[in-house]
PDB file of N, CA and C in Angstrom:
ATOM      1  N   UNK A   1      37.995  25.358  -6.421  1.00  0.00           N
ATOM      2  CA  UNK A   1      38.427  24.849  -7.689  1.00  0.00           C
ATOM      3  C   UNK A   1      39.871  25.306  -7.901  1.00  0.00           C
ATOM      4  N   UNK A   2      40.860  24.556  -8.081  1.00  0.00           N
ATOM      5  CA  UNK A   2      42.374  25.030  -8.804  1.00  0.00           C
ATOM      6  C   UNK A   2      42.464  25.954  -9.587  1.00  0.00           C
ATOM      7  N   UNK A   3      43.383  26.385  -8.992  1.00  0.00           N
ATOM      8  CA  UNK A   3      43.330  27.897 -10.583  1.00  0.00           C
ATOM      9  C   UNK A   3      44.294  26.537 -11.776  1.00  0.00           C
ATOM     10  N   UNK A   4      44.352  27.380 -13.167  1.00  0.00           N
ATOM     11  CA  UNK A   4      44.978  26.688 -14.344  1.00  0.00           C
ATOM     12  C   UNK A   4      46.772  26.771 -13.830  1.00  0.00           C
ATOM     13  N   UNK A   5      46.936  27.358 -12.806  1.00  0.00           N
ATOM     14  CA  UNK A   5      48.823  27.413 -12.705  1.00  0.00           C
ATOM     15  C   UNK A   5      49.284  26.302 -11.294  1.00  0.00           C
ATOM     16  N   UNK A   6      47.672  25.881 -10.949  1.00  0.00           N
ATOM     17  CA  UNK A   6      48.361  24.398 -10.090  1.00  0.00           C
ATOM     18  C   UNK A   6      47.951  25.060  -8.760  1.00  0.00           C
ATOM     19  N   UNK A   7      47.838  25.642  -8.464  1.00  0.00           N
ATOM     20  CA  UNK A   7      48.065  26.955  -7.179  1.00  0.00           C
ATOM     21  C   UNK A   7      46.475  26.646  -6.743  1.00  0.00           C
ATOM     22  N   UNK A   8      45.826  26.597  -5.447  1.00  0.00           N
ATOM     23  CA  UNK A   8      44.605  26.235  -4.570  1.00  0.00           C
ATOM     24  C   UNK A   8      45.011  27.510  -3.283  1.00  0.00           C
ATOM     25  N   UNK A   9      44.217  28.565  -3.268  1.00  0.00           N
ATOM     26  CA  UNK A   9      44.800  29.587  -2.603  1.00  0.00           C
ATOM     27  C   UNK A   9      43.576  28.739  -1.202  1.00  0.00           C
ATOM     28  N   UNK A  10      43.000  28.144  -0.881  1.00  0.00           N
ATOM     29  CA  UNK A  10      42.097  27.575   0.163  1.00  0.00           C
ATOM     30  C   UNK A  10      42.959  26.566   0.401  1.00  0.00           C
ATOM     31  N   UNK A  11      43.939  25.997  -0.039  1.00  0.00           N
ATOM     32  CA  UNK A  11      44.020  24.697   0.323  1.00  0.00           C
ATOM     33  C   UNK A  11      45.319  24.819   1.672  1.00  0.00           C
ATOM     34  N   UNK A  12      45.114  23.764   3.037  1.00  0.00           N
ATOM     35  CA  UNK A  12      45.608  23.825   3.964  1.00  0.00           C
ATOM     36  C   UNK A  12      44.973  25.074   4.828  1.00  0.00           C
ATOM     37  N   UNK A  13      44.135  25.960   4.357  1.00  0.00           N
ATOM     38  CA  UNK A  13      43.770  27.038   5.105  1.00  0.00           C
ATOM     39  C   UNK A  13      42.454  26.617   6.562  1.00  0.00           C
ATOM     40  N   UNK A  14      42.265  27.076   7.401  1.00  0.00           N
ATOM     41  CA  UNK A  14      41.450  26.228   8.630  1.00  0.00           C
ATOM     42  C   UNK A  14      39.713  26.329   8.037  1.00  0.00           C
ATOM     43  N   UNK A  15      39.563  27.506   7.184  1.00  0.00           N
ATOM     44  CA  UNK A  15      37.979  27.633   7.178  1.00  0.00           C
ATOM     45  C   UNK A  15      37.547  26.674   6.082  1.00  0.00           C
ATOM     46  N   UNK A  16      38.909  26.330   5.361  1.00  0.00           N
ATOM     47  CA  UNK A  16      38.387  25.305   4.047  1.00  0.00           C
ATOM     48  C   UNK A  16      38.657  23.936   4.315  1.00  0.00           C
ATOM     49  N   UNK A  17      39.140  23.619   5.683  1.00  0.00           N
ATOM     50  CA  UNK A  17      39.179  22.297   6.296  1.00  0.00           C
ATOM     51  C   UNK A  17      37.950  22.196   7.230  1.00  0.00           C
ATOM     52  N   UNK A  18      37.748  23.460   7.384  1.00  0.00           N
ATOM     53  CA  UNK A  18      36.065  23.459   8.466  1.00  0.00           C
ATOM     54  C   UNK A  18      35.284  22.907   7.055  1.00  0.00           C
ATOM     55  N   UNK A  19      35.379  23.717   6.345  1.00  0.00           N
ATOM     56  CA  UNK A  19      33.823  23.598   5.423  1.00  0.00           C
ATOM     57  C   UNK A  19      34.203  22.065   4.493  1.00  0.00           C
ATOM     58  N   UNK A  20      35.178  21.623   4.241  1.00  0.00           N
ATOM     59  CA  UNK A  20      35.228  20.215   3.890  1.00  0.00           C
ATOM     60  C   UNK A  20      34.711  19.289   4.789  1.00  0.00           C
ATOM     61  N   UNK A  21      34.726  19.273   6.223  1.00  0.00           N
ATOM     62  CA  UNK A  21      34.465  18.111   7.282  1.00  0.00           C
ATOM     63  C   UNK A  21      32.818  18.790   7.654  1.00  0.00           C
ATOM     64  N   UNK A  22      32.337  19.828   7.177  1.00  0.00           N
ATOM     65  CA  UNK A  22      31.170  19.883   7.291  1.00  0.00           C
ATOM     66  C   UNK A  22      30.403  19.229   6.243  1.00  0.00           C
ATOM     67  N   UNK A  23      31.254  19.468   4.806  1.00  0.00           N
ATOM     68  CA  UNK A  23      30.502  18.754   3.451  1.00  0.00           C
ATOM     69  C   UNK A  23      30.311  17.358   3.921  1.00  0.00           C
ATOM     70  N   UNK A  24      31.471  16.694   4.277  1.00  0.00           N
ATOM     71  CA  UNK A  24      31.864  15.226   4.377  1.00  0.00           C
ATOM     72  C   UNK A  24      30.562  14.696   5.475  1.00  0.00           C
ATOM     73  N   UNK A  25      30.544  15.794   6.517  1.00  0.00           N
ATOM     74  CA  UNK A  25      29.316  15.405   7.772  1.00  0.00           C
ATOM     75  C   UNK A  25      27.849  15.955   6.957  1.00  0.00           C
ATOM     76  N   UNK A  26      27.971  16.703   6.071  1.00  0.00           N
ATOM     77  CA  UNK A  26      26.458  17.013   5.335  1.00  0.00           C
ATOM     78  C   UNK A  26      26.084  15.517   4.486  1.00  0.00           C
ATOM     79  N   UNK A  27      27.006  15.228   3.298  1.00  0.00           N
ATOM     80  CA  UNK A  27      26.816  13.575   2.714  1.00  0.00           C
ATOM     81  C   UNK A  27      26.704  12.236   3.702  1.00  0.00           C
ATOM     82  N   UNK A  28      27.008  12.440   5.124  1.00  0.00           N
ATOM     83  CA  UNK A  28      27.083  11.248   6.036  1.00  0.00           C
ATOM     84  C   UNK A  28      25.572  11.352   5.786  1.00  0.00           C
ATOM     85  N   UNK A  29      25.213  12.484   6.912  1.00  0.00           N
ATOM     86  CA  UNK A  29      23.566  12.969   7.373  1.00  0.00           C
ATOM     87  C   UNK A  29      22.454  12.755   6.061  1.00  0.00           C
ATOM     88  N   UNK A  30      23.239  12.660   5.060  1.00  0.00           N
ATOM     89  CA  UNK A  30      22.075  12.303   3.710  1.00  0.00           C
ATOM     90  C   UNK A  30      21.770  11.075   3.125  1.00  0.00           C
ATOM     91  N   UNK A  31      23.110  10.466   3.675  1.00  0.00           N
ATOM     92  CA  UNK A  31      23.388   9.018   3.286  1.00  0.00           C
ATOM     93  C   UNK A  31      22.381   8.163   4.271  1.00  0.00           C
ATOM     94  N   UNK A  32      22.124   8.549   6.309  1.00  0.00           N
ATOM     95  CA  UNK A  32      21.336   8.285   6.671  1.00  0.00           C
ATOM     96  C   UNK A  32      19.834   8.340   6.287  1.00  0.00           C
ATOM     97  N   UNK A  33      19.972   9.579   6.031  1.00  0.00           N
ATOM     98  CA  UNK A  33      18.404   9.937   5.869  1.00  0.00           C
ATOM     99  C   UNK A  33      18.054   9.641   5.005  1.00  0.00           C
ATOM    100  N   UNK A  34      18.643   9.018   3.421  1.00  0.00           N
ATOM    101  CA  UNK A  34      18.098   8.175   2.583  1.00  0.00           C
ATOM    102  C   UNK A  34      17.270   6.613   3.079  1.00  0.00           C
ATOM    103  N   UNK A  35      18.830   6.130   3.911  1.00  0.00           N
ATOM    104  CA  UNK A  35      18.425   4.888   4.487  1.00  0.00           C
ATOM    105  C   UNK A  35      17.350   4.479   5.567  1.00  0.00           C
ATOM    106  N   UNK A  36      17.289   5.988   6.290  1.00  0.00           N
ATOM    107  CA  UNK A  36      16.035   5.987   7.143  1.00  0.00           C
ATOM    108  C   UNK A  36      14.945   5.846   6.278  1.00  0.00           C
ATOM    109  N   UNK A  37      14.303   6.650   5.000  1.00  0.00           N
ATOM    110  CA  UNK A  37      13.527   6.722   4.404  1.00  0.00           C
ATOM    111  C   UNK A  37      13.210   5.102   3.570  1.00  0.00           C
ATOM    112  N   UNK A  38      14.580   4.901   3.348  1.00  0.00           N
ATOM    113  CA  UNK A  38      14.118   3.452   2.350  1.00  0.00           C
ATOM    114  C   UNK A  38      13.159   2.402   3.296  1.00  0.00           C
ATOM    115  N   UNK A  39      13.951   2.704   4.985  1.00  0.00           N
ATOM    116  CA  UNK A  39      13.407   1.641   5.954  1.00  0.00           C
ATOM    117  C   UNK A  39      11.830   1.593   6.590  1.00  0.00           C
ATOM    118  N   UNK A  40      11.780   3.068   6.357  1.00  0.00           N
ATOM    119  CA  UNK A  40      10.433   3.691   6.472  1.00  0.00           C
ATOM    120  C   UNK A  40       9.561   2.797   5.106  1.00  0.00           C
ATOM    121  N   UNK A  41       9.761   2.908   4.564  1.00  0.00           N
ATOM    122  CA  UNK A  41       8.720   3.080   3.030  1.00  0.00           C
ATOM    123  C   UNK A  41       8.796   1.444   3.303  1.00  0.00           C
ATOM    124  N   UNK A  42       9.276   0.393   3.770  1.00  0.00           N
ATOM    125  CA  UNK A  42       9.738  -0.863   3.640  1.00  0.00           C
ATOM    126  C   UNK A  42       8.683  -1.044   4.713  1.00  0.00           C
ATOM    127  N   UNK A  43       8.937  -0.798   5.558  1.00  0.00           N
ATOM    128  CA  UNK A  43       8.017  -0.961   7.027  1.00  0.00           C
ATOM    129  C   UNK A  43       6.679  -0.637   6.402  1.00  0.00           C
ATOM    130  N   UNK A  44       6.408   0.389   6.121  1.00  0.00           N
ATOM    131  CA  UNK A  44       4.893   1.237   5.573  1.00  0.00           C
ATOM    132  C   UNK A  44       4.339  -0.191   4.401  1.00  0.00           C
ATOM    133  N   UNK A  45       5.015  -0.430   4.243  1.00  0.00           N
ATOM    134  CA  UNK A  45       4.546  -1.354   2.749  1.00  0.00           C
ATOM    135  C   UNK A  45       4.433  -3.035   3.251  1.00  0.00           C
ATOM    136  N   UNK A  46       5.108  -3.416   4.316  1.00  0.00           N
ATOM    137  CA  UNK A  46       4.674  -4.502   5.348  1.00  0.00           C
ATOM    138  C   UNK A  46       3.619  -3.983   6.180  1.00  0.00           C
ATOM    139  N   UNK A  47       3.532  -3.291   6.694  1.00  0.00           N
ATOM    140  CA  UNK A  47       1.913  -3.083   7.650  1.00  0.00           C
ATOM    141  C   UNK A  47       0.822  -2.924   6.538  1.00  0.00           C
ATOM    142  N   UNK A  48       1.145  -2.035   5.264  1.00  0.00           N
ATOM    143  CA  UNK A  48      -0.246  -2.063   4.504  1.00  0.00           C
ATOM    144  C   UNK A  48      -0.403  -3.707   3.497  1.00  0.00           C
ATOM    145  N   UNK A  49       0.634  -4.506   3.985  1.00  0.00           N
ATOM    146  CA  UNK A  49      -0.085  -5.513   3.124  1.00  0.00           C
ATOM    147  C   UNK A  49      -0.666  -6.516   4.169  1.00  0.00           C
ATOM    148  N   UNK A  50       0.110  -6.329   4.911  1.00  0.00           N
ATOM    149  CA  UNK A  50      -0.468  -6.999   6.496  1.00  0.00           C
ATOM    150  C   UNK A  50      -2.347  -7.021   6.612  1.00  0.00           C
ATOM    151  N   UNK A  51      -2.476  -5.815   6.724  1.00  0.00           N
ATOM    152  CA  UNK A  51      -3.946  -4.669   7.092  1.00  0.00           C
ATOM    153  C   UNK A  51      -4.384  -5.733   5.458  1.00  0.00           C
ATOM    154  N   UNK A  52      -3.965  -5.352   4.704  1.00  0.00           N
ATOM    155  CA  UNK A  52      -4.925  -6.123   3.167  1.00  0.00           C
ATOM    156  C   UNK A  52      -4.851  -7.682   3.242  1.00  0.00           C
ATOM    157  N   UNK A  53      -4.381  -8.276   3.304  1.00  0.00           N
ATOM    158  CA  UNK A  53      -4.336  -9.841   4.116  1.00  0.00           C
ATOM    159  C   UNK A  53      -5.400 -10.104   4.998  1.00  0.00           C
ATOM    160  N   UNK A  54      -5.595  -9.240   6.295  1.00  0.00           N
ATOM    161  CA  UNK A  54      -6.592  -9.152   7.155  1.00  0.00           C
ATOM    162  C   UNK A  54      -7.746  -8.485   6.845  1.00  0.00           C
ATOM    163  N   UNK A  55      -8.274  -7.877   6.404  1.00  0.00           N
ATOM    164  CA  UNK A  55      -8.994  -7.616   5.623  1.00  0.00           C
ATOM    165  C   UNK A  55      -9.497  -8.679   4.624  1.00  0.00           C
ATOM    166  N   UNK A  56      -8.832  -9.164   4.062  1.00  0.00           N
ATOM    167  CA  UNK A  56      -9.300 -10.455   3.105  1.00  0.00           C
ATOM    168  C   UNK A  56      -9.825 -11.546   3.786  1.00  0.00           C
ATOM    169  N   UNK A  57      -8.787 -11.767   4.593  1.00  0.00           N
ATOM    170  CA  UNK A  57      -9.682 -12.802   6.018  1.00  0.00           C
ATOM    171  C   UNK A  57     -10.908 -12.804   6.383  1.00  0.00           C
ATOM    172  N   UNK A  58     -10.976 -11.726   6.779  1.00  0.00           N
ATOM    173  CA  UNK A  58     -12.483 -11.280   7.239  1.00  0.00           C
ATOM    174  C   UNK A  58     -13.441 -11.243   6.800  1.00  0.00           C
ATOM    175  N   UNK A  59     -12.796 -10.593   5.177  1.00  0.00           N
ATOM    176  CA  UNK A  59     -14.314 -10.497   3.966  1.00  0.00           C
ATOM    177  C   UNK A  59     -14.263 -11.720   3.666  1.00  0.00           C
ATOM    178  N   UNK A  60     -13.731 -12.892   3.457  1.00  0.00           N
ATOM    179  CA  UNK A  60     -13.807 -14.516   3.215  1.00  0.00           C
ATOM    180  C   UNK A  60     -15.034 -14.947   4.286  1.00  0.00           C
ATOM    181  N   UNK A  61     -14.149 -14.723   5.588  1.00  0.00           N
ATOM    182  CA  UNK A  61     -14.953 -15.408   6.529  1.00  0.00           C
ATOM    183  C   UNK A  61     -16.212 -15.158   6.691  1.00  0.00           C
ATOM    184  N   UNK A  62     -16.270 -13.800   6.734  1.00  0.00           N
ATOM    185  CA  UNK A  62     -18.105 -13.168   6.577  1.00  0.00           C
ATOM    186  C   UNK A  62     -18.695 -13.671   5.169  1.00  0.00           C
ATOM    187  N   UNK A  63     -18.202 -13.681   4.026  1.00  0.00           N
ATOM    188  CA  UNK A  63     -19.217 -14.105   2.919  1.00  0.00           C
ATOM    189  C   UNK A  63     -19.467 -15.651   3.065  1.00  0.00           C
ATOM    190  N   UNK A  64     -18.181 -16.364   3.665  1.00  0.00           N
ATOM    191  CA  UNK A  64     -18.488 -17.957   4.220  1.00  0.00           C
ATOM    192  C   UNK A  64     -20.057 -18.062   5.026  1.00  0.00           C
ATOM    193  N   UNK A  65     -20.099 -16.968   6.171  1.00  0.00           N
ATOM    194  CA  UNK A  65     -21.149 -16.828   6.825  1.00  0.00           C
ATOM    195  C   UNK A  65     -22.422 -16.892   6.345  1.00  0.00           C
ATOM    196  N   UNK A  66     -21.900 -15.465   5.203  1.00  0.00           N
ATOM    197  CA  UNK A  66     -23.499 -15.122   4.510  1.00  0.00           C
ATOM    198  C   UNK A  66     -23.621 -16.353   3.689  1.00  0.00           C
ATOM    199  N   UNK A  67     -22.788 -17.038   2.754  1.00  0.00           N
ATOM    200  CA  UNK A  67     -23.221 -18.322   2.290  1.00  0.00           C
ATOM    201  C   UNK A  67     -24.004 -19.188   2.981  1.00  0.00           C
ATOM    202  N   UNK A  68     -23.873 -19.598   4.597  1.00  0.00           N
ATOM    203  CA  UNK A  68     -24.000 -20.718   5.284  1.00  0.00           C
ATOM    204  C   UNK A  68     -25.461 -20.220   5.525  1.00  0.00           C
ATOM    205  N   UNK A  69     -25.252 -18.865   5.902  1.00  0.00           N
ATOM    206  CA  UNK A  69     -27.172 -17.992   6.128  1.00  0.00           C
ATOM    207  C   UNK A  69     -27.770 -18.887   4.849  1.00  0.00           C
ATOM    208  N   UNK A  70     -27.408 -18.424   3.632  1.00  0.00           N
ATOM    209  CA  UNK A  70     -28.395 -18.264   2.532  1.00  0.00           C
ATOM    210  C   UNK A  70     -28.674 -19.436   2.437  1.00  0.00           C
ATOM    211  N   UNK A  71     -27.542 -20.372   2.458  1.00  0.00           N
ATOM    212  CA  UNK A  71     -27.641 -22.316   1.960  1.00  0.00           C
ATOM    213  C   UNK A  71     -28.687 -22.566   3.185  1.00  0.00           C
ATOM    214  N   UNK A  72     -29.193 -21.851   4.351  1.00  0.00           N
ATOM    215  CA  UNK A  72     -29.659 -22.943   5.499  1.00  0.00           C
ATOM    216  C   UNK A  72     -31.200 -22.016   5.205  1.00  0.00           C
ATOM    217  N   UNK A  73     -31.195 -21.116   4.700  1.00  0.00           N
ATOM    218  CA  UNK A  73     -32.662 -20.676   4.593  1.00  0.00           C
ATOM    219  C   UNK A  73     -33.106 -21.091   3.144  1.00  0.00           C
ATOM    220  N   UNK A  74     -32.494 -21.792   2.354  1.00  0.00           N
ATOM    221  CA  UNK A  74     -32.590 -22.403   0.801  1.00  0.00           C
ATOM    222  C   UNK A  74     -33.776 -23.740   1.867  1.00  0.00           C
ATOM    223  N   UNK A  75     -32.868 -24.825   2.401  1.00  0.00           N
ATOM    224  CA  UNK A  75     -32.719 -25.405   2.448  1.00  0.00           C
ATOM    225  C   UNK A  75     -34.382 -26.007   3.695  1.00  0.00           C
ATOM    226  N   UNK A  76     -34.588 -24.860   3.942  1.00  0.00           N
ATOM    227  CA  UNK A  76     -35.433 -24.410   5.606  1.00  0.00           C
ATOM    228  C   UNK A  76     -36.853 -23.855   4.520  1.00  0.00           C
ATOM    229  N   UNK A  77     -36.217 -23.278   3.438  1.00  0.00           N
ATOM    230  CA  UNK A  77     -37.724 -22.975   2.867  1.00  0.00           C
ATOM    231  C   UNK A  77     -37.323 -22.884   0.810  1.00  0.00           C
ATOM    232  N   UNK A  78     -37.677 -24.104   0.674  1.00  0.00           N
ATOM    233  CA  UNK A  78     -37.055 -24.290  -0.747  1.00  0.00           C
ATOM    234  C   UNK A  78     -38.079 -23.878  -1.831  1.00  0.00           C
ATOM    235  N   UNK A  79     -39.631 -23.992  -1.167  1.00  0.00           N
ATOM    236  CA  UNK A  79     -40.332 -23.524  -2.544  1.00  0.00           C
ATOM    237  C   UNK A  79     -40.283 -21.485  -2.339  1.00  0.00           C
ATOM    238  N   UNK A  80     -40.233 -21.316  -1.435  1.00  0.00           N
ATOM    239  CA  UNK A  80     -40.078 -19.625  -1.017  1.00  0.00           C
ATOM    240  C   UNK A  80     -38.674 -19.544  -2.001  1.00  0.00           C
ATOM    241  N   UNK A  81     -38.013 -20.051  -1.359  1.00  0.00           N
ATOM    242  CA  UNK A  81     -36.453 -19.720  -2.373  1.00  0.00           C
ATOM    243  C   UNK A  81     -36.345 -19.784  -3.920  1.00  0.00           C
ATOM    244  N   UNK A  82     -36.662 -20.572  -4.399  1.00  0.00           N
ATOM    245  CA  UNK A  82     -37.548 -20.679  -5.523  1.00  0.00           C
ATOM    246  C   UNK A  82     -37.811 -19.883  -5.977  1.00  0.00           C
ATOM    247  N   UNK A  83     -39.211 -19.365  -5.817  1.00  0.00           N
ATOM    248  CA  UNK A  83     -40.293 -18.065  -6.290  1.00  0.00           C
ATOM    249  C   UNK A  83     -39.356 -16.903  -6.002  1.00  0.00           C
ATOM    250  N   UNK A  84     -38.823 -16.414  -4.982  1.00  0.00           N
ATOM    251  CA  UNK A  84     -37.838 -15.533  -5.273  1.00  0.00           C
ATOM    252  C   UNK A  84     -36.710 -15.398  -6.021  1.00  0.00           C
ATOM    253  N   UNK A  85     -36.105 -16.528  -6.277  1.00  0.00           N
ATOM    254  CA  UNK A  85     -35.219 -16.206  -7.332  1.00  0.00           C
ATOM    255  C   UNK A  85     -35.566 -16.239  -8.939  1.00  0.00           C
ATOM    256  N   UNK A  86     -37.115 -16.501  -8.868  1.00  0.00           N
ATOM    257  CA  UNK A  86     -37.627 -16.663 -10.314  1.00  0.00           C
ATOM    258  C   UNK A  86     -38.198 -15.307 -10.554  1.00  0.00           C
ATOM    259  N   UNK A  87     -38.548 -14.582  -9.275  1.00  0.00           N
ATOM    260  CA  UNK A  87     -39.007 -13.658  -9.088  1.00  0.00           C
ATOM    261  C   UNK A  87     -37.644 -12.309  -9.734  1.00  0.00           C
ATOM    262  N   UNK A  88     -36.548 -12.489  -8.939  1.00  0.00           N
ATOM    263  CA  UNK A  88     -35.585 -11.756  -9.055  1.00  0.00           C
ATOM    264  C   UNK A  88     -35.159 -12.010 -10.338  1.00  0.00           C
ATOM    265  N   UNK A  89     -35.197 -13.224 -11.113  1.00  0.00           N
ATOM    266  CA  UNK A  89     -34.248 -13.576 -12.323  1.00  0.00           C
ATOM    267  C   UNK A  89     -35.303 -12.801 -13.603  1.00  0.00           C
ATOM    268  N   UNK A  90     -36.849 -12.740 -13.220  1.00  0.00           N
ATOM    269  CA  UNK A  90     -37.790 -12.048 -13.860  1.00  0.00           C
ATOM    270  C   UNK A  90     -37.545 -10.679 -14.127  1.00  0.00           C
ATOM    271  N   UNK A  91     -37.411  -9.821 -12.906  1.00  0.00           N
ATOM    272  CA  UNK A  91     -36.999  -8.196 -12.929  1.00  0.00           C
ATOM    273  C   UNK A  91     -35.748  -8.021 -13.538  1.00  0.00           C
ATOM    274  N   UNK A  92     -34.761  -9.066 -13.396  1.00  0.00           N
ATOM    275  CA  UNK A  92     -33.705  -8.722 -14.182  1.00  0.00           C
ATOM    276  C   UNK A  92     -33.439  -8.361 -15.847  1.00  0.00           C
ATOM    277  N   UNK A  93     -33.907  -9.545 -15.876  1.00  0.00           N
ATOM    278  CA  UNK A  93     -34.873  -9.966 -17.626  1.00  0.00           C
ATOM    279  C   UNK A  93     -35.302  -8.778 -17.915  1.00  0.00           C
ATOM    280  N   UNK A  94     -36.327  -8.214 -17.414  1.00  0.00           N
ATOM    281  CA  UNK A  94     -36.986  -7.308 -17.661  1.00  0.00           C
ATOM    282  C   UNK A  94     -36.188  -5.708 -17.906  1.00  0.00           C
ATOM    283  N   UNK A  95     -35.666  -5.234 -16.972  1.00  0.00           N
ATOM    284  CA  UNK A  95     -34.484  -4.379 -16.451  1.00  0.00           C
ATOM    285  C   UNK A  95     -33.470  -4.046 -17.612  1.00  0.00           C
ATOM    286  N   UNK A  96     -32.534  -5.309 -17.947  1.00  0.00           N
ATOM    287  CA  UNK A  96     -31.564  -5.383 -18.872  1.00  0.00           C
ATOM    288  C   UNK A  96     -32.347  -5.481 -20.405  1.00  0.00           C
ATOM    289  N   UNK A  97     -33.195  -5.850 -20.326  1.00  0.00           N
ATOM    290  CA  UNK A  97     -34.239  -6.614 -21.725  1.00  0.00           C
ATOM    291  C   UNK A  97     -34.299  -4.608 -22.462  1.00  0.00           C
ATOM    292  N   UNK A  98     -34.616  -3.869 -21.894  1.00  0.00           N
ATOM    293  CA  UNK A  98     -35.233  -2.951 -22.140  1.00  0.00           C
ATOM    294  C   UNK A  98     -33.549  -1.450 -22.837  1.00  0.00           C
ATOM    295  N   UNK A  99     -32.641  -2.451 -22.808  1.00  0.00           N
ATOM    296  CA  UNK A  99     -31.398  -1.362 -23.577  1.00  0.00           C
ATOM    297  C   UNK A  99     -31.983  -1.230 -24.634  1.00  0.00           C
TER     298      UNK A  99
END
């Protein structure tokens, strides 16, 4: 820091031109390592939406499945399907009826 009479008793001296080009190389090295980090967190946040996309795929395609199961055993045994869901819609009734 300047003294108040103008006067910098460091200034032109070799250890305060070392430790300036070390500051100057400390803010480079931070300036990277911010930008490494932003690129990181950018990347991290494309693979996890990637992974949730695929994931959605899958749970679509499998409940498509289990639909196509349930519609072809409706369809393969309709008075059974029936009685069970009158069956199930009964216990429910019953279940919730009782708050």
């Amino acid at each position: 820091m300047p003294r108040r009479n103008g006067l910098n008793p460091l200034a032109g001296s070799a250890a305060a031109d070392e430790f300036m080009k070390q500051v100057a190389a400390l803010q480079d090295d931070a300036i990277q390592l911010g930008l490494a980090g932003k690129r990181l967190a950018g990347d991290t946040a494309h693979r996890a939406t990637e992974m949730a996309q695929d994931y959605y795929r899958r749970g679509r395609t499998r409940m498509t499945d289990v639909e196509k199961a349930v519609e072809k055993k409706v369809r393969d045994y309709p008075v059974r399907s029936i009685l069970l869901a009158a069956g199930i819609g009964y216990l429910l009734a019953r279940l919730l009826g009782r708050r």
